[in-house]
Protein backbone atom coordinates (compact mmCIF):
# COMPACT_ATOMS: atom_id res chain seq x y z
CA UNK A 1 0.00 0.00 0.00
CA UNK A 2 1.49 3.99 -1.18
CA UNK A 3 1.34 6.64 1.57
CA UNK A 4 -1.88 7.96 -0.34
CA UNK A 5 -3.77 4.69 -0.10
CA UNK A 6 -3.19 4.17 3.39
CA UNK A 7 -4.22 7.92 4.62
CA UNK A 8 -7.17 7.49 1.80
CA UNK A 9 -8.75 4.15 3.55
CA UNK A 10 -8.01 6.16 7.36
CA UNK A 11 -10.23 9.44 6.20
CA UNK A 12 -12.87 7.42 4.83
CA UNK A 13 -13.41 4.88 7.76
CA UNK A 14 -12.19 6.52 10.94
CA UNK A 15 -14.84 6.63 13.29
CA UNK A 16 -15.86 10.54 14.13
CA UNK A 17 -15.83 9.69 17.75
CA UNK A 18 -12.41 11.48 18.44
CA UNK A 19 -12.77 12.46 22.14
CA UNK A 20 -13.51 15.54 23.81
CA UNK A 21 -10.20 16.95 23.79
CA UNK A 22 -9.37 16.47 20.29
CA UNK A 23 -12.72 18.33 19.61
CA UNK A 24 -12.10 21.25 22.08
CA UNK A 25 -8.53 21.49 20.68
CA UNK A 26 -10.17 22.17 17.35
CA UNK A 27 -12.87 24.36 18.03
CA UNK A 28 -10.55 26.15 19.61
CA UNK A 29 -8.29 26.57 16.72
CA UNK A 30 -10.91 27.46 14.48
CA UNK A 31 -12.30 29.84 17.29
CA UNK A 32 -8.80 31.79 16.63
CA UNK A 33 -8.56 31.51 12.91
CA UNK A 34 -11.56 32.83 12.27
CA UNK A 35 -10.35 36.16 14.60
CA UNK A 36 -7.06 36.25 12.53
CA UNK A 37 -9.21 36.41 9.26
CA UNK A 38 -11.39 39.29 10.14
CA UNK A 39 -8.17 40.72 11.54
CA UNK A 40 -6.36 40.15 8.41
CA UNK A 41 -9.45 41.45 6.42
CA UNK A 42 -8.02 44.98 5.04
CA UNK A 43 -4.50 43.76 4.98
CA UNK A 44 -2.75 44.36 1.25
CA UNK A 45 -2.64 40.63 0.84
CA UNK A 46 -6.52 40.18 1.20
CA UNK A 47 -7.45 43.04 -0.46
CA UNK A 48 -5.66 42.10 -3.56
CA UNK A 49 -7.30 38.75 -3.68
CA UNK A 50 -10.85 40.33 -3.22
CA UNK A 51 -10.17 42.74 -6.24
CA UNK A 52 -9.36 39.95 -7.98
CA UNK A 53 -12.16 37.44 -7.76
CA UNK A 54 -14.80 40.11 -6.94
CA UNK A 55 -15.92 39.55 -10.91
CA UNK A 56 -15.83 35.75 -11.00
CA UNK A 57 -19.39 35.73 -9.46
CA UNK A 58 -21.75 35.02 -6.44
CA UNK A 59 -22.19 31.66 -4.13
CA UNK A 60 -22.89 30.77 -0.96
CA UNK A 61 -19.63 30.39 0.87
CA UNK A 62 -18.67 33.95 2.84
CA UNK A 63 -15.71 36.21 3.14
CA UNK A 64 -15.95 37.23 6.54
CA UNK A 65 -15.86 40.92 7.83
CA UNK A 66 -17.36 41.55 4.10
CA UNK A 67 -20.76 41.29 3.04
CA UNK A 68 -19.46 39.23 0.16
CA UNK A 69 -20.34 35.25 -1.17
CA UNK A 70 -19.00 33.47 -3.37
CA UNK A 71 -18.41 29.96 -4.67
CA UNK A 72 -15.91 27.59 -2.56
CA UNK A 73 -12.64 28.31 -4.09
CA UNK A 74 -12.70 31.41 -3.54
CA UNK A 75 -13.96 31.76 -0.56
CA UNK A 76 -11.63 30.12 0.56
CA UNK A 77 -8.66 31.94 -1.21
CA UNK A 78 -9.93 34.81 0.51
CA UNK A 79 -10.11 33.78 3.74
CA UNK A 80 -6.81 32.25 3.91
CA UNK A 81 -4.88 34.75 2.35
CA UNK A 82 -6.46 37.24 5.43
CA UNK A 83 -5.96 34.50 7.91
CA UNK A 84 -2.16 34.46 7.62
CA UNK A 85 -2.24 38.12 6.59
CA UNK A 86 -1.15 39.24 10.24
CA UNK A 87 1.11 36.75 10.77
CA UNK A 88 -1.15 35.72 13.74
CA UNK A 89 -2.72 32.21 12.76
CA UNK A 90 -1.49 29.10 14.19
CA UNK A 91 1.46 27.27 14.09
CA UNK A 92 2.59 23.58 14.06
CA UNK A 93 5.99 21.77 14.38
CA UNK A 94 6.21 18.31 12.47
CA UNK A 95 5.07 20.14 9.48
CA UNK A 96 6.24 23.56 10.14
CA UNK A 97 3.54 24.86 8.98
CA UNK A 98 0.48 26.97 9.45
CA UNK A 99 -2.30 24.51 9.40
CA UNK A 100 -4.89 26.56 10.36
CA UNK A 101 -5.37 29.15 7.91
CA UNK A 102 -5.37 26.43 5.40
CA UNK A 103 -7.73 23.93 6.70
CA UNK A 104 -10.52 26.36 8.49
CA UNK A 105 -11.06 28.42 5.28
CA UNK A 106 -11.25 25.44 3.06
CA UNK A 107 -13.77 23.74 5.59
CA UNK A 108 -15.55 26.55 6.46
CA UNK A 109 -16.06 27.56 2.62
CA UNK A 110 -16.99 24.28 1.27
CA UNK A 111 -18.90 23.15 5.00
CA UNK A 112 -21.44 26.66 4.02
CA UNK A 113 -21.77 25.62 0.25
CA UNK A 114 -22.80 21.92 0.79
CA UNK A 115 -24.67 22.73 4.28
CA UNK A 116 -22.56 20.57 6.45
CA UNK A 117 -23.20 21.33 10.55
CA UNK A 118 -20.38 22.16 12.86
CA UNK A 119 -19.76 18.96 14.30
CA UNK A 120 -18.51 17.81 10.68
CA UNK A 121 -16.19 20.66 9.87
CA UNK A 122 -14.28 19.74 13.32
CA UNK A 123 -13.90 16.38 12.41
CA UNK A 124 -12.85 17.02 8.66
CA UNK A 125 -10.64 19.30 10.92
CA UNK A 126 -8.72 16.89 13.30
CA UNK A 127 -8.45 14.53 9.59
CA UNK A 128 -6.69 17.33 8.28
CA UNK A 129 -4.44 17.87 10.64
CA UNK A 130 -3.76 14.03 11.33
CA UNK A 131 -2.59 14.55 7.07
CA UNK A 132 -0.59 17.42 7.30
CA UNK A 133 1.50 16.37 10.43
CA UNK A 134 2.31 12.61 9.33
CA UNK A 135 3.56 14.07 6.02
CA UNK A 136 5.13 16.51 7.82
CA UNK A 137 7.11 14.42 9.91
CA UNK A 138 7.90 11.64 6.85
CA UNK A 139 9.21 15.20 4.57
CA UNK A 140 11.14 17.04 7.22
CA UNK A 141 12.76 19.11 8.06
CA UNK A 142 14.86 18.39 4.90
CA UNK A 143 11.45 19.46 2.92
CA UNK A 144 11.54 23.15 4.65
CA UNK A 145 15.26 23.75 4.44
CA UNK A 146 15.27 22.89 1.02
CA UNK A 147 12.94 26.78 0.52
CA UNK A 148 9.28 25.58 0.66
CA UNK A 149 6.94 27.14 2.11
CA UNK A 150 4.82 23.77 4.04
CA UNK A 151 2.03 26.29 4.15
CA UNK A 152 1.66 26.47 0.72
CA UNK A 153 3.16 22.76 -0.19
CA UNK A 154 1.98 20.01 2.57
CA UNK A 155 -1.16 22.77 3.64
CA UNK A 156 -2.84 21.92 0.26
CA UNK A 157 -2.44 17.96 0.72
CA UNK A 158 -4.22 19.01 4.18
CA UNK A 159 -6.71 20.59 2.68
CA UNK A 160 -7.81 18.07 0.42
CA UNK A 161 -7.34 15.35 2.86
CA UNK A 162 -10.09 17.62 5.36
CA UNK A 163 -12.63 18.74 2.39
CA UNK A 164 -12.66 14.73 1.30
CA UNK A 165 -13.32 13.78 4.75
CA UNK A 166 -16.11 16.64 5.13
CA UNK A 167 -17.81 15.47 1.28
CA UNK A 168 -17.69 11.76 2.93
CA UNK A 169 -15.62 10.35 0.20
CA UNK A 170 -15.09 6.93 0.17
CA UNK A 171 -11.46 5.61 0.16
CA UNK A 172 -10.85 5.42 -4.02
CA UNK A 173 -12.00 9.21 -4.42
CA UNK A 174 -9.92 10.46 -1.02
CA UNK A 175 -6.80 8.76 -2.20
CA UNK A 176 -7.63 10.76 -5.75
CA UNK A 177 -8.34 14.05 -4.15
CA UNK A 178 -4.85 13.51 -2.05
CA UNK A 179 -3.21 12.82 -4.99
CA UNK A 180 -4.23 15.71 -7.38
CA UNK A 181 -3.35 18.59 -4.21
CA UNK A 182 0.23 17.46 -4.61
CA UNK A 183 0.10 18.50 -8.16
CA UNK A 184 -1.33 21.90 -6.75
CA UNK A 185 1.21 21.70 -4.12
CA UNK A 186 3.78 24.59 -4.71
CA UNK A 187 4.92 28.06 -2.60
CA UNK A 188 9.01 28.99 -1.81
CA UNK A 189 10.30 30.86 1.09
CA UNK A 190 11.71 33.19 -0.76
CA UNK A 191 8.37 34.85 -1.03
CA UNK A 192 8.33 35.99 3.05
CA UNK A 193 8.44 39.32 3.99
CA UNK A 194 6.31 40.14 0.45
CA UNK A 195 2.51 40.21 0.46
CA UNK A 196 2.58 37.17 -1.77
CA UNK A 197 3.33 34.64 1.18
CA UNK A 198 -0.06 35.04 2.76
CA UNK A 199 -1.70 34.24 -0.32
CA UNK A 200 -0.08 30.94 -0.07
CA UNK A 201 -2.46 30.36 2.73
CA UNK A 202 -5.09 30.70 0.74
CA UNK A 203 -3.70 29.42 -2.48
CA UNK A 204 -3.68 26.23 -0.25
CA UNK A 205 -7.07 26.29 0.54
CA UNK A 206 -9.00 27.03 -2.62
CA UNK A 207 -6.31 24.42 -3.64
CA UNK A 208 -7.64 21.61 -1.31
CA UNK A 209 -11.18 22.43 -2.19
CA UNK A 210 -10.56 22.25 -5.60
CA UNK A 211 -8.76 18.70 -5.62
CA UNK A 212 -11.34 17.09 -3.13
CA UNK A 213 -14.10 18.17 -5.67
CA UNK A 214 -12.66 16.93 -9.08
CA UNK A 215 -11.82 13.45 -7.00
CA UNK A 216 -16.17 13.73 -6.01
CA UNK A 217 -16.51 14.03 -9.91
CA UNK A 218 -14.57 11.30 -11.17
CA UNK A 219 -10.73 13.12 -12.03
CA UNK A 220 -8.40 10.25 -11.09
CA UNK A 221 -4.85 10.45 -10.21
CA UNK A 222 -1.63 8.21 -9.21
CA UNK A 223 -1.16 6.52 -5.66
CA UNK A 224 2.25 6.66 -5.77
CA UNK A 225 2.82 10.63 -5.54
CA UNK A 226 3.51 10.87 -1.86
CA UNK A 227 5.85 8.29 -1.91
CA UNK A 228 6.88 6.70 -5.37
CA UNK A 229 9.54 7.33 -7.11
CA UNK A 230 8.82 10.69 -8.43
CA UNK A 231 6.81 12.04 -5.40
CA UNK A 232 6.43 14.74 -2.72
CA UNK A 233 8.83 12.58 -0.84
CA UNK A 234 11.67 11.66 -3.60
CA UNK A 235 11.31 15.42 -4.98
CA UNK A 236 10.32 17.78 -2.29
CA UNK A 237 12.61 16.00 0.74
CA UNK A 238 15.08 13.48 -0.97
CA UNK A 239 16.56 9.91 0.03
CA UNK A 240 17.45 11.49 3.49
CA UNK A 241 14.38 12.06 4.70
CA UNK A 242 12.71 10.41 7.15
CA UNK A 243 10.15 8.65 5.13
CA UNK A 244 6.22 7.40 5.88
CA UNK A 245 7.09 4.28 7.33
CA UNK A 246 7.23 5.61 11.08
CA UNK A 247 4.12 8.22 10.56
CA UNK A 248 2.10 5.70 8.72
CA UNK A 249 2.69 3.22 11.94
CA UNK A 250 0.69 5.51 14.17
CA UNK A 251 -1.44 7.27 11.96
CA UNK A 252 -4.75 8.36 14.16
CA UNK A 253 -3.29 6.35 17.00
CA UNK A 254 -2.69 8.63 18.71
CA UNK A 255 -4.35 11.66 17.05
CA UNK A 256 -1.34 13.61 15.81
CA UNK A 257 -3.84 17.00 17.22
CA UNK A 258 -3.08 15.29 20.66
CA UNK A 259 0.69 14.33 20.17
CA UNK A 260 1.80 17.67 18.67
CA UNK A 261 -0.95 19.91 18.75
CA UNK A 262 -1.38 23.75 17.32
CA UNK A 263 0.55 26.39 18.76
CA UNK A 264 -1.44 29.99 19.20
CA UNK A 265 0.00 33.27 18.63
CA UNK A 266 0.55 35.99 20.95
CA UNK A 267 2.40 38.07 18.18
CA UNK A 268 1.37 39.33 14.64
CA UNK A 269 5.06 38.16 13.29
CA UNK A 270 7.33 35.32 12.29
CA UNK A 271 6.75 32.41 14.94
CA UNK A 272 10.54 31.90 15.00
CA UNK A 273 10.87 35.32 17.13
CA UNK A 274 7.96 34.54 19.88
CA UNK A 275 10.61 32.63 22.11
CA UNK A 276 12.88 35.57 22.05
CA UNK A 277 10.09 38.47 22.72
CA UNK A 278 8.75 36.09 25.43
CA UNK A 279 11.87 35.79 27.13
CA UNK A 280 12.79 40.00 26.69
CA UNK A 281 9.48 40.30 28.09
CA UNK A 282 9.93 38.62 31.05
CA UNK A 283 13.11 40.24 31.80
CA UNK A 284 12.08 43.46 31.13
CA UNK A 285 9.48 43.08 33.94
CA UNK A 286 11.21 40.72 36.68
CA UNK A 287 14.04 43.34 36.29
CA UNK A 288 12.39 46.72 35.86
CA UNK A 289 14.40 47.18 32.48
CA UNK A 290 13.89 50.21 30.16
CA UNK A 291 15.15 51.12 26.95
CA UNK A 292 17.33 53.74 28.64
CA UNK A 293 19.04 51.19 31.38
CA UNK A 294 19.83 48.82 28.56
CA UNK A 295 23.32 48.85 26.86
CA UNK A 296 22.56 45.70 25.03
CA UNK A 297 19.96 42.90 24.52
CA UNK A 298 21.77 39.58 23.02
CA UNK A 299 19.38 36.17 21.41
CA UNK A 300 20.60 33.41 20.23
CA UNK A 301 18.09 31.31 18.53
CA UNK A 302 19.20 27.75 16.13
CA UNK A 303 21.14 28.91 12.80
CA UNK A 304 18.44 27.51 10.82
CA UNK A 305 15.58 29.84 12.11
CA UNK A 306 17.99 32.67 12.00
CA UNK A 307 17.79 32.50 8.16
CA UNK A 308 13.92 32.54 8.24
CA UNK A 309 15.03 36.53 9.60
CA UNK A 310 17.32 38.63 7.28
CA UNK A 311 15.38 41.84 7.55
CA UNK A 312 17.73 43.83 10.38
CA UNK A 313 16.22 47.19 9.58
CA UNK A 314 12.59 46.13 7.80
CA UNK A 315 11.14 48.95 5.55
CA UNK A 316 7.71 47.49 5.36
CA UNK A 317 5.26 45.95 7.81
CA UNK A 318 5.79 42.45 5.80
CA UNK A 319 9.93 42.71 6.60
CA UNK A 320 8.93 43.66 10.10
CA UNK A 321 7.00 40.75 10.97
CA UNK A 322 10.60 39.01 9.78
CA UNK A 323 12.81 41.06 11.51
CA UNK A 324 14.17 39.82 14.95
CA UNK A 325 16.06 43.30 15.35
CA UNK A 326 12.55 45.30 15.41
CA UNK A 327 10.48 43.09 17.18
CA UNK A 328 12.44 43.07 20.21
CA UNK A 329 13.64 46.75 19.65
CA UNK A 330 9.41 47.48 19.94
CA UNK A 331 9.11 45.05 22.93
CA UNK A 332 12.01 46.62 25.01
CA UNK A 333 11.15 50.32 24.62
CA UNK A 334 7.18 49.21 25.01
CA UNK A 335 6.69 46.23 27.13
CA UNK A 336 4.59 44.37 24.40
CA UNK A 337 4.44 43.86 20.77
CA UNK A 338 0.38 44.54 18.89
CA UNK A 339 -0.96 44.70 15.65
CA UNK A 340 -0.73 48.46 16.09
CA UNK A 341 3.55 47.92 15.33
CA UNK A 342 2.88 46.38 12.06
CA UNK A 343 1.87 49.64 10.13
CA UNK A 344 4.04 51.58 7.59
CA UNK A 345 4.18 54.37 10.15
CA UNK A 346 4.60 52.53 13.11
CA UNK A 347 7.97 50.62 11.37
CA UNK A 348 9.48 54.19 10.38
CA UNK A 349 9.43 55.42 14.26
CA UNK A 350 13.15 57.01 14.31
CA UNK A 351 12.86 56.29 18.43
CA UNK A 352 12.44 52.73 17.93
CA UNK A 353 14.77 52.36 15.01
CA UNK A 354 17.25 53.91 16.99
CA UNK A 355 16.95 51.00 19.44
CA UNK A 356 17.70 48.38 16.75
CA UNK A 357 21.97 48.08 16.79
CA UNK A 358 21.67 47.85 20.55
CA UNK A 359 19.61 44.25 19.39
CA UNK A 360 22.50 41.34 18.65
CA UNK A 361 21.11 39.05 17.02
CA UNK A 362 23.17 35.34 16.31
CA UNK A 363 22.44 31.56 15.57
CA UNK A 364 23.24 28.80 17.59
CA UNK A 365 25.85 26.25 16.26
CA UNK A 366 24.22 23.48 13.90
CA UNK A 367 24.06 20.49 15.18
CA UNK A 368 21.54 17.56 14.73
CA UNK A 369 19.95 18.85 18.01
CA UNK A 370 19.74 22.78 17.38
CA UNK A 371 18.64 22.44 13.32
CA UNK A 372 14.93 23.92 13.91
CA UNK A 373 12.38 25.17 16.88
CA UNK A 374 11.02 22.05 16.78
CA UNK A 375 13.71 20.36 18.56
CA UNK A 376 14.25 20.51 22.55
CA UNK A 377 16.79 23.61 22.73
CA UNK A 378 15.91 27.00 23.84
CA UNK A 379 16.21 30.68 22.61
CA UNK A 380 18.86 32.26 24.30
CA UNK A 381 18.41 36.31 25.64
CA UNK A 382 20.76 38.22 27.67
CA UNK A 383 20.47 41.66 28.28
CA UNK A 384 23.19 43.62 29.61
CA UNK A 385 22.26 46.66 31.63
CA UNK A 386 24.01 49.84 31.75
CA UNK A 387 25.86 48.94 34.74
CA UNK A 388 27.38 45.97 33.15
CA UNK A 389 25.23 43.67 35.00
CA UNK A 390 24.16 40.82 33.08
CA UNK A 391 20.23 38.75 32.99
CA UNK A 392 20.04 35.97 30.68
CA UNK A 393 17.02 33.63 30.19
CA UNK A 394 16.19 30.13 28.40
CA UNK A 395 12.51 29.33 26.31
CA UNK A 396 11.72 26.15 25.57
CA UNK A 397 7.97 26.60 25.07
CA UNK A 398 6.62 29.88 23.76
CA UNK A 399 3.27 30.74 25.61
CA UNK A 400 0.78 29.80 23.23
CA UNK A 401 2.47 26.13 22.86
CA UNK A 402 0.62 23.22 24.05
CA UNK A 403 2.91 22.96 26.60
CA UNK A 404 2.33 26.61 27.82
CA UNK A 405 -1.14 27.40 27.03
CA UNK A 406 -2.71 30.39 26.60
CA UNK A 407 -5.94 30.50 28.87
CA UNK A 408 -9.54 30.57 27.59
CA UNK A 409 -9.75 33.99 28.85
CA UNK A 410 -6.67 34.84 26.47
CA UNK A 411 -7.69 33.64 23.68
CA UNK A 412 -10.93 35.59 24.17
CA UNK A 413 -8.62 38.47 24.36
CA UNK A 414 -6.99 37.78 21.31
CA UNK A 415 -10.88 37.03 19.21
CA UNK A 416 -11.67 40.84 20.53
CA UNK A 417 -8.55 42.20 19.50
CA UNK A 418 -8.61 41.01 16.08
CA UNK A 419 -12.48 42.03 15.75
CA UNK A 420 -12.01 45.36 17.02
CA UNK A 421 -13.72 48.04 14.62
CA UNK A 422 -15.58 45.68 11.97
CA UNK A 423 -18.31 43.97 14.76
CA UNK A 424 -20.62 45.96 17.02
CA UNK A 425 -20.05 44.49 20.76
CA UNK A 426 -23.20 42.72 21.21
CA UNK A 427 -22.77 40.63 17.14
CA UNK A 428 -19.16 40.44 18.80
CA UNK A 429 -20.66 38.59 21.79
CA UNK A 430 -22.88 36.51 19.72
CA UNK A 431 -20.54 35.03 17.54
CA UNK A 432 -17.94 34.04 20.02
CA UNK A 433 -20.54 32.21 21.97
CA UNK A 434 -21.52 30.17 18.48
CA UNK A 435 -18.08 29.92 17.78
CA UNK A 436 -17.23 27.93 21.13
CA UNK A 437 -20.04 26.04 20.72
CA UNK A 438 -19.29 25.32 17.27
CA UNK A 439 -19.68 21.11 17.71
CA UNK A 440 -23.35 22.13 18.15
CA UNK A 441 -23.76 24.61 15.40
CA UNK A 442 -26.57 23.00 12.84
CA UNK A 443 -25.48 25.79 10.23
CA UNK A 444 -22.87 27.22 9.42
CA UNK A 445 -24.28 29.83 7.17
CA UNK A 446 -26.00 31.05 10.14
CA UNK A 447 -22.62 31.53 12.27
CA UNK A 448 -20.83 33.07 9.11
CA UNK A 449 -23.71 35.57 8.85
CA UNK A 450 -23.25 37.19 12.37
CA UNK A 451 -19.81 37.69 10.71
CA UNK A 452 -20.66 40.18 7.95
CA UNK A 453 -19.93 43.50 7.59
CA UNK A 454 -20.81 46.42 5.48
CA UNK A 455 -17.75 47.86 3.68
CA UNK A 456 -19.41 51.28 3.85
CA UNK A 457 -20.39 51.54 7.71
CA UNK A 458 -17.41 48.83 8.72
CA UNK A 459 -20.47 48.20 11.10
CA UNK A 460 -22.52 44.65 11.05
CA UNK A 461 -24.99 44.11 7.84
CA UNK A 462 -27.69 42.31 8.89
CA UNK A 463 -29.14 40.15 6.50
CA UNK A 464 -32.65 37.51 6.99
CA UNK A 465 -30.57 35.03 8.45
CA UNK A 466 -30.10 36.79 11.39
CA UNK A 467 -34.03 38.31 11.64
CA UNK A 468 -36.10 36.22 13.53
């Protein structure tokens, strides 16, 4: 049996009974996607993707924050490309990866257009996921160091593992719809710090729609492209790579949502720098540090991530959110890093770029322990006070990580954040109740409704669905 058989007869005959925690994990990821898209919603990214498919006609599936619906796709290309607009969406290790903006717009989109209930689009969900991580951990990390973007590459196998699993697709058509996303499958580093690398997000998506419908109508494709001889794995990773033997042996067993898990956001940039920021952070406030009583702040973080961050003096809010140097130049001099440092003018501040050579910023040697985040060794940050006195600090775990949660209350936090100016407070309050109680949602057209917004008032357009 190929890799793409074996995940093919798993989506169509795992049982949907996936325990509560698997569930909460993913309603709770969707619960902070969703925020990231309307917060991504008037980013340069998603505005250049609704210009573009604004004349390729009306559907059912929504854009949220926008009074806008359209077919599937694009939908979904829309919502994806604002979900990972910010920089704020979700995060995973195996696949290094953002699985989230991927999988929620592609569910959510196609979920709406074929009426599925809430309950479904979670489990589709936690199928995705299982997809993207076991691929993720037979490709890398040789697959990522090699200059794709898993987002973009291994997000669109996702994708069309989860929408197969939503359409109920019995194992010959899932194994198809895998096997036509990794002809999709595509995206390069080399695009971050441009406005194109969110739109890999939702190139991903509309991608993983797109493959799990032509499998429903009959487009066939080879088994052997995960893992034959010309496949994701042969061309995309290479002989050295770990392979699907070992991911295949535990595939839903245990969930890979409950071995690895998502890791949530607490900044709008690169997820390489949290560690760092979380570390100045807590520093800065155990110590009573300033910008003023600080001669120097030194991180070391593995060589590998270090390349992920060449921008030392960022000239747009894209370079910013890949610039080590800035984001811990904003933390020290403000004791937190928003949304609100992410703007054209906030990245020209002369105060804050004056902070930026007193930032030294170096990789770890490269060993086969210290190659990625995903490993067990921790960001490094000293800071060096005026006096000469030094205060250094290890990470392991970003807050956000599994391992360091953020709180229900948090994440809450976060939803209101991102909403903040496109949803009056009581439609806020409304749809973050539905949204945590999502498994028990019986439309989805319904919860994406509460979600609109009138481009003209940036206030909440209510349509029938919402008149009782």
């Amino acid at each position: 049996m190929t890799a793409v058989t074996r995940f093919a007869e798993w989506l169509a005959s795992v049982s949907p009974a996936h325990g509560e925690e698997a569930y909460r994990r993913a309603k709770d990821a969707v619960f902070d996607t969703v925020g990231c898209i309307l917060a991504g919603r008037d980013s340069p990214s998603a505005t250049a993707v609704r210009a573009t498919i604004a004349p390729w006609g009306e559907g059912k599936a929504a854009i949220l924050g926008t009074a806008v619906r359209t077919p599937a796709p694009w939908a979904a290309l829309a919502n994806g490309t604002a979900a990972h607009a910010m920089d704020l969406d979700d995060w995973d290790m195996p696949a290094a990866s953002h699985p989230s903006a991927v999988l929620v717009p592609a569910l959510l989109a196609l979920g709406e257009e074929r009426g599925a209930e809430g309950e479904a689009l979670l489990d589709a969900y936690i199928a995705g996921i299982e997809v993207l991580m076991r691929t993720g951990e037979a490709v890398n990390l040789l697959h990522y160091h090699r200059g794709w973007h898993t987002t973009s590459t291994l997000g669109t196998i996702a994708a069309a593992a989860g929408c197969a699993r939503l359409l109920g697709l019995d194992a010959t058509r899932a194994g198809h719809a895998l096997s036509i996303a990794t002809s999709m499958a595509a995206g390069f580093k080399s695009q971050f710090g441009s406005t194109t690398k969110p739109a890999h997000a939702g190139l991903a998506a509309k991608n993983g729609v797109l493959a799990a419908c032509l499998a429903e109508n009959g487009l066939t494709a080879s088994l052997e492209t995960l893992d034959g001889d010309w496949s994701v794995l042969a061309l995309l990773a290479g002989q050295d790579a770990p392979g699907f033997a070992a991911p295949l042996s535990k595939l839903g067993a245990p969930l890979a949502i409950l071995e690895h898990g998502v890791i949530v956001k607490r900044y709008p940039c690169c997820a390489y720098i949290h560690r760092a920021v979380d570390g100045l952070l807590s520093l800065r406030d155990q110590h009573g540090l300033t910008a003023e009583t600080v001669r120097q702040v030194r991180v070391a973080i593995p060589s590998k991530n270090k390349e992920i961050l060449p921008f030392t003096l960022p000239e747009t809010p894209s370079e910013a959110r890949f610039s080590m140097e800035y984001c811990l130049a904003v933390a020290l001099d403000q004791g937190s890093l928003s949304e609100r440092d992410f703007t054209p003018e906030a990245v020209a501040r002369e105060p804050i770029r004056a902070l930026i050579p007193k930032i030294a910023f170096t990789g770890l040697p490269v060993t086969a322990a210290s190659s990625d985040l995903a490993t067990e060794e921790a960001d490094r940050v000293t800071v060096i006070g005026e006096d000469g006195e030094e205060r250094a600090i290890e990470v392991l775990y970003a807050k956000g990580d599994p391992r360091n949660p953020l709180s229900e209350a948090e994440l809450q936090a976060k939803f209101e954040d991102c909403a903040h100016g496109l949803l009056a407070p009581k439609v806020l309050a409304a749809a973050q109740s539905d949204l945590m109680a999502l498994g028990e949602q019986s439309s989805l057209t319904r919860l994406t409704a509460q979600l609109a917004c009138d481009d003209a008032t940036r206030m909440p357009k209510l349509s029938p669905l919402q008149i009782s």
